[in-house]
Every structure is written in C-alpha cells, then in structure tokens.
PDB file of N, CA and C in Angstrom:
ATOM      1  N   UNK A   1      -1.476  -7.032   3.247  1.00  0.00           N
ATOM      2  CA  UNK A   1      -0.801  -5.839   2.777  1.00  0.00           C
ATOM      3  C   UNK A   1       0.629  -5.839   3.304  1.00  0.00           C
ATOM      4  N   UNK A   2       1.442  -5.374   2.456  1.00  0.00           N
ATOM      5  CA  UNK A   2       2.798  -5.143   2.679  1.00  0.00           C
ATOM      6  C   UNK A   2       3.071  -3.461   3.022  1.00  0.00           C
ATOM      7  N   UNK A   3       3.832  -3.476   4.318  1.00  0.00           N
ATOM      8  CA  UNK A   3       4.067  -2.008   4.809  1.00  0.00           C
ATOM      9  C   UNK A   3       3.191  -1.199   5.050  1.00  0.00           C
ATOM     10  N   UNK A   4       2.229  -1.617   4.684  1.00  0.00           N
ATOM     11  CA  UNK A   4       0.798   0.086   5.104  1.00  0.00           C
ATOM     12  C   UNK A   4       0.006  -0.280   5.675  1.00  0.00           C
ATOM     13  N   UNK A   5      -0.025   0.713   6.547  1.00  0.00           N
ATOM     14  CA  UNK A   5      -1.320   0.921   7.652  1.00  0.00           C
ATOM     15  C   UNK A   5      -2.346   2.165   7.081  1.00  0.00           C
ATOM     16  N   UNK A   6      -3.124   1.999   7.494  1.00  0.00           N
ATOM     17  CA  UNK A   6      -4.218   2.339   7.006  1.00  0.00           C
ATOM     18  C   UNK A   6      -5.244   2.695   8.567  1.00  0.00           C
ATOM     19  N   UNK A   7      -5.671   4.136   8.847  1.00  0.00           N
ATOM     20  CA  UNK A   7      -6.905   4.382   9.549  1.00  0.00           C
ATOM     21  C   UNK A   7      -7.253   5.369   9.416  1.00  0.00           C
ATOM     22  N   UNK A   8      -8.832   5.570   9.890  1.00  0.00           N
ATOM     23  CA  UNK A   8      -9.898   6.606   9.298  1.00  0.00           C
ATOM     24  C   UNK A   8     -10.205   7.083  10.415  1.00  0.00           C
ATOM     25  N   UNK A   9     -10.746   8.306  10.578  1.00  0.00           N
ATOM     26  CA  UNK A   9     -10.585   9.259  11.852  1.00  0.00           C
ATOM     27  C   UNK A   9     -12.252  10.436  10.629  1.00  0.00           C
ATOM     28  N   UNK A  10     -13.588   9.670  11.124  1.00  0.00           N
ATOM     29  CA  UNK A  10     -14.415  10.604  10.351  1.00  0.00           C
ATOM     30  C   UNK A  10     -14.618  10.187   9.093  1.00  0.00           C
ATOM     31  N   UNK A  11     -14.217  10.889   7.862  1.00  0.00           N
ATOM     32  CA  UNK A  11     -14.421  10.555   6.683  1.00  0.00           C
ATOM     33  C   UNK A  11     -12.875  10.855   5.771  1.00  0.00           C
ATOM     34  N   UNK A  12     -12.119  10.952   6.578  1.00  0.00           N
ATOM     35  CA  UNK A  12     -10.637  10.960   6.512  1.00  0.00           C
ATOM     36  C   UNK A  12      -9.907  10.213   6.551  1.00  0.00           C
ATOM     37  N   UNK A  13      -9.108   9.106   5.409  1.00  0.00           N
ATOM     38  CA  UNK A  13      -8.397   7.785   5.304  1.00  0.00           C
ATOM     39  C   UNK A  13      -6.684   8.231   5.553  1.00  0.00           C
ATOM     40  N   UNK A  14      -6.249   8.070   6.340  1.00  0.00           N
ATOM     41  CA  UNK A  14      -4.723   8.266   6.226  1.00  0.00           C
ATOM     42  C   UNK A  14      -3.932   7.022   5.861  1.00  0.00           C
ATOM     43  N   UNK A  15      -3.358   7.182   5.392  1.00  0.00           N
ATOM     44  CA  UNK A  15      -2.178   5.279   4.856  1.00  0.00           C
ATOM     45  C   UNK A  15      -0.685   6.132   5.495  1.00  0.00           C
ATOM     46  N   UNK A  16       0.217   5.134   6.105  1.00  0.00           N
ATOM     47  CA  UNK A  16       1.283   5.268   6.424  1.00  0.00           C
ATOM     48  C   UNK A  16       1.795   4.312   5.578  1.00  0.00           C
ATOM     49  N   UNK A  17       3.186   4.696   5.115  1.00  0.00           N
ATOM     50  CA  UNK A  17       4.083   3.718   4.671  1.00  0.00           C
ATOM     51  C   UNK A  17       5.498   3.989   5.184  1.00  0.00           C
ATOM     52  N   UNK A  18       6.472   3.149   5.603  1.00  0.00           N
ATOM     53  CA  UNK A  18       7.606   3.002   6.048  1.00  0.00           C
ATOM     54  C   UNK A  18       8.261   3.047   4.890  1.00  0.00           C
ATOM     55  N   UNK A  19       8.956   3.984   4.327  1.00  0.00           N
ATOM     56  CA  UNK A  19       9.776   4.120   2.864  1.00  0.00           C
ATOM     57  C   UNK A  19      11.213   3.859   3.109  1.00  0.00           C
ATOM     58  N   UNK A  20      11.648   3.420   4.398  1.00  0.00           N
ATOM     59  CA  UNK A  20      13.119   2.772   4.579  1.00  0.00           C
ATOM     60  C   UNK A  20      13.470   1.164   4.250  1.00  0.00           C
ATOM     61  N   UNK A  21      11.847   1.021   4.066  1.00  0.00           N
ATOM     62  CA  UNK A  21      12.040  -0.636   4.023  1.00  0.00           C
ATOM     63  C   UNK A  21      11.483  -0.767   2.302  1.00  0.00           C
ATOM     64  N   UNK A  22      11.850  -2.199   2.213  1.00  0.00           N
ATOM     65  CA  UNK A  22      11.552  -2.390   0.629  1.00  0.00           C
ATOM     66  C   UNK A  22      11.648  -4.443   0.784  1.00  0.00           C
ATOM     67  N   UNK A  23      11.086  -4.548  -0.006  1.00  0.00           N
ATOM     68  CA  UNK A  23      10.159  -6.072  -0.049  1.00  0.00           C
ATOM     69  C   UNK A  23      11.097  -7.062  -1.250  1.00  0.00           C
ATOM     70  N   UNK A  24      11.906  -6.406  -2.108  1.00  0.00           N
ATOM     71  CA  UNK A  24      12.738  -7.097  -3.203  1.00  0.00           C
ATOM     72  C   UNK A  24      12.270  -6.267  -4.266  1.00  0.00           C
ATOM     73  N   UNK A  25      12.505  -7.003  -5.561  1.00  0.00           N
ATOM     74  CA  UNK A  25      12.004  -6.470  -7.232  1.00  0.00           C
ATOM     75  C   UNK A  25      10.790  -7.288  -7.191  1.00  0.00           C
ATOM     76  N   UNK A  26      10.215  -6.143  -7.931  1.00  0.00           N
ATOM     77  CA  UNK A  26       8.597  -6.842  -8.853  1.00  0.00           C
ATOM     78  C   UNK A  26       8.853  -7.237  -9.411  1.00  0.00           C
ATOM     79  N   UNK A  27       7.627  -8.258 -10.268  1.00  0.00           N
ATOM     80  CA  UNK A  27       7.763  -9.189 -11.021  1.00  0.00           C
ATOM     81  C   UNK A  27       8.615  -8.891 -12.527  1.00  0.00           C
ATOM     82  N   UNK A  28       8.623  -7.655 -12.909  1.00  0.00           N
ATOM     83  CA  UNK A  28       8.840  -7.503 -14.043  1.00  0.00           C
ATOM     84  C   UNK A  28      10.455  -7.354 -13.595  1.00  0.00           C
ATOM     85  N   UNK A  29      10.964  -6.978 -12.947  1.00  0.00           N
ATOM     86  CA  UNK A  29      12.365  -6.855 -11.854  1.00  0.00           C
ATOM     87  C   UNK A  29      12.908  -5.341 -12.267  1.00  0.00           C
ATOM     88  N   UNK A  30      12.298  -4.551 -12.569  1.00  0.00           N
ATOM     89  CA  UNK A  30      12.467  -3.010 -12.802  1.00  0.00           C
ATOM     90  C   UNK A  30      12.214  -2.218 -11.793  1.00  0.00           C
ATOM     91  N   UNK A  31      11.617  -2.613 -11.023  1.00  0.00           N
ATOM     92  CA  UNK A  31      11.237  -1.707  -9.754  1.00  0.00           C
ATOM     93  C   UNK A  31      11.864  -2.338  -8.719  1.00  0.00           C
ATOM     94  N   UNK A  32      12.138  -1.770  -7.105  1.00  0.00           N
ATOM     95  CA  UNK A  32      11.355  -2.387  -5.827  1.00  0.00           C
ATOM     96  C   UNK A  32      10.882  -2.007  -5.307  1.00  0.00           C
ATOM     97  N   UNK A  33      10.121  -3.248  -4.343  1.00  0.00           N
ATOM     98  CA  UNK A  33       8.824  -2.537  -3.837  1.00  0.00           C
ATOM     99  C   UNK A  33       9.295  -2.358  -2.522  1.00  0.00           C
ATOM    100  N   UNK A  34       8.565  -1.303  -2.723  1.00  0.00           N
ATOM    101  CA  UNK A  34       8.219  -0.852  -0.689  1.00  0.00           C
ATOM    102  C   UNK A  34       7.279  -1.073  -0.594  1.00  0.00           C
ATOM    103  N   UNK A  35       5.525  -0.698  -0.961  1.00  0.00           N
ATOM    104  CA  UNK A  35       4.977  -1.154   0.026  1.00  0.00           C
ATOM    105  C   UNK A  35       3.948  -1.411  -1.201  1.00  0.00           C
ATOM    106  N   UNK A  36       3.117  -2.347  -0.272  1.00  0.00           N
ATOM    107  CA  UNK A  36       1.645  -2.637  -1.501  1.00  0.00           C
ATOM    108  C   UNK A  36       0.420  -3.051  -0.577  1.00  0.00           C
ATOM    109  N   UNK A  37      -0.547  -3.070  -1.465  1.00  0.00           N
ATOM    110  CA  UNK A  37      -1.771  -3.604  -1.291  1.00  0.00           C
ATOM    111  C   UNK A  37      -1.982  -4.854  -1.086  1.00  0.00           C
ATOM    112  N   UNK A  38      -0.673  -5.246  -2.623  1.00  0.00           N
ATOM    113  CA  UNK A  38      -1.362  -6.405  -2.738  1.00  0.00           C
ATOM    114  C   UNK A  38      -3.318  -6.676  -3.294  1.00  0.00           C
ATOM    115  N   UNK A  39      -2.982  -5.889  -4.237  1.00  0.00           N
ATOM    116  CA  UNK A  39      -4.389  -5.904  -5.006  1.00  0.00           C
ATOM    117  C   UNK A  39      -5.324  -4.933  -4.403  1.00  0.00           C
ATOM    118  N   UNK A  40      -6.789  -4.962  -5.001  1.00  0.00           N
ATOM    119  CA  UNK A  40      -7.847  -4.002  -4.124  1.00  0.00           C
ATOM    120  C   UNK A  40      -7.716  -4.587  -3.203  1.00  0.00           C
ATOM    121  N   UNK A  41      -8.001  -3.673  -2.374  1.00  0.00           N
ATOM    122  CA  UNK A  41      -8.539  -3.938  -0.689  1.00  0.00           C
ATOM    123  C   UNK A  41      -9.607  -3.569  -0.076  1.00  0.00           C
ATOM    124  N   UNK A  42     -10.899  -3.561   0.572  1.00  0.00           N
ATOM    125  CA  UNK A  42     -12.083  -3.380   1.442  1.00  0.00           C
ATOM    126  C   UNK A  42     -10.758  -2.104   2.019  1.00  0.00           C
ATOM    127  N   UNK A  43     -11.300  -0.807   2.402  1.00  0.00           N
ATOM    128  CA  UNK A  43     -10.978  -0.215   3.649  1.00  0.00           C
ATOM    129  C   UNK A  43     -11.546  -0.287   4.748  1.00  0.00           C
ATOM    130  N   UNK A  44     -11.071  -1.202   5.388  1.00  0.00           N
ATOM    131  CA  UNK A  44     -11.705  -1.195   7.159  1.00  0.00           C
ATOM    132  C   UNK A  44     -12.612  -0.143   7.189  1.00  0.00           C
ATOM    133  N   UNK A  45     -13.833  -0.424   7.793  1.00  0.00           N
ATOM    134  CA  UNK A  45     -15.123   0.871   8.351  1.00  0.00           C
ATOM    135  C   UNK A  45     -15.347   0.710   7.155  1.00  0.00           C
ATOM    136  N   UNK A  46     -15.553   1.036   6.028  1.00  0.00           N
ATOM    137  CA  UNK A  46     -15.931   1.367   5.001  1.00  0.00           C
ATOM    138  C   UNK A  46     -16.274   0.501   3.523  1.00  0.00           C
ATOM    139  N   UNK A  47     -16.461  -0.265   3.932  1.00  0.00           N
ATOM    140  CA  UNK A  47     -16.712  -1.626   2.813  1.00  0.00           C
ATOM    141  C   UNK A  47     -16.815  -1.149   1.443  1.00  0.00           C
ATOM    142  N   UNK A  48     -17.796  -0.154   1.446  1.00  0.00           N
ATOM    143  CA  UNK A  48     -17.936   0.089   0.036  1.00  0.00           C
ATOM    144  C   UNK A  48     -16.702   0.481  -0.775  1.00  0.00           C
ATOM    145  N   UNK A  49     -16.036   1.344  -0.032  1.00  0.00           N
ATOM    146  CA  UNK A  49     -15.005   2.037  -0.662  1.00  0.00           C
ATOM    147  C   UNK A  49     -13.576   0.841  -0.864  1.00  0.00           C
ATOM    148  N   UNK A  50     -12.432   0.855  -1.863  1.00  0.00           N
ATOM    149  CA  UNK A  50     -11.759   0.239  -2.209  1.00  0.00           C
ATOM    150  C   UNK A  50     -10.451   0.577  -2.369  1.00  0.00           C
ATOM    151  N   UNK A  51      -9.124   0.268  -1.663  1.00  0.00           N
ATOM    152  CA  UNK A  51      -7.741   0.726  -2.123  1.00  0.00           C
ATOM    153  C   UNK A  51      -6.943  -0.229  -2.848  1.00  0.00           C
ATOM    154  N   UNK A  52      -6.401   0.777  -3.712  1.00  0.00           N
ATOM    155  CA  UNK A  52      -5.004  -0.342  -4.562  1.00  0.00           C
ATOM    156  C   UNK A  52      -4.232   0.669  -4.681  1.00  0.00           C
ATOM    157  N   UNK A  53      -3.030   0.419  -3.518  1.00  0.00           N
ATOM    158  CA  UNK A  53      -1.722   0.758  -3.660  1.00  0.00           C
ATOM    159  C   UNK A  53      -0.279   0.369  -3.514  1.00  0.00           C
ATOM    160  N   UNK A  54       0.330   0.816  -4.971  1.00  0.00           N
ATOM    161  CA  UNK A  54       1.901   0.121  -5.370  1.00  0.00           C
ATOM    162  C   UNK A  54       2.590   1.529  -4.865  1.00  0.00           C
ATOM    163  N   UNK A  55       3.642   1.514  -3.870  1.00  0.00           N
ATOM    164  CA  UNK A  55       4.760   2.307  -3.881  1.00  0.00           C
ATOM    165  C   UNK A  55       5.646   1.739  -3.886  1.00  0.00           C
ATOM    166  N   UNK A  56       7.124   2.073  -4.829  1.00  0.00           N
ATOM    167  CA  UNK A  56       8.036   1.273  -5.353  1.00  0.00           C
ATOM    168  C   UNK A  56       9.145   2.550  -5.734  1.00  0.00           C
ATOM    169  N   UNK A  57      10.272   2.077  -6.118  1.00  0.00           N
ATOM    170  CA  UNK A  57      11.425   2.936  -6.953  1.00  0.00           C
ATOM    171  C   UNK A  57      12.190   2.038  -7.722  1.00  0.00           C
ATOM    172  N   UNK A  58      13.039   2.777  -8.800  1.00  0.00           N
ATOM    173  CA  UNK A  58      13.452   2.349  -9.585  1.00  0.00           C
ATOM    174  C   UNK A  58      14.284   1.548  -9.183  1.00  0.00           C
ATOM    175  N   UNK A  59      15.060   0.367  -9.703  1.00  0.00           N
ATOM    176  CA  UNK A  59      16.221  -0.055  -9.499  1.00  0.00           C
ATOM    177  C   UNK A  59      17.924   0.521  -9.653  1.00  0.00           C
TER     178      UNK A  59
END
C-alpha cells in the first residue's frame, strides 16, 4: 500500500492518509495519486473483510 495506514481498535477500522504527499499521475495521467491500496487488500485482524482504496486529485 501506498500512504495508508490502517488499524482497528474493536470493530472500528480507521485508515490514515498523508494528503501532503502524492505518488505521480495514474495511469490514465488525469489524476495524482496520493494514496492507494493498490488493489483489494485482507484488513489485518480481519481476513474476511476487504479494502480498495484510490485517493487522488485532479491534475
């Protein structure tokens, strides 16, 4: 994962992301990214459950 942290406290998932930083343009080069997944992800503790997250802004 790029930029996010991720921890659970109970049945409560918090994600942090650092929105000062940014990774370049996506593939399509319309956006950049700040932070990602990088596809689904397992959430730590919690196998069953699954994250996919893109945060990005325009160019």
């Amino acid at each position: 994962m790029k930029n996010v942290e991720m921890s659970i406290e109970g049945n409560i998932l918090t994600i942090k992301v650092d929105l000062s930083k940014d990774f370049g343009p996506s593939a399509s080069g319309k956006t950049i990214i700040i932070a990602s997944s990088e596809g689904n992800q397992s959430i730590p503790g919690k196998e069953e459950a699954k994250i996919g997250l893109n945060v990005y802004k325009k160019k």
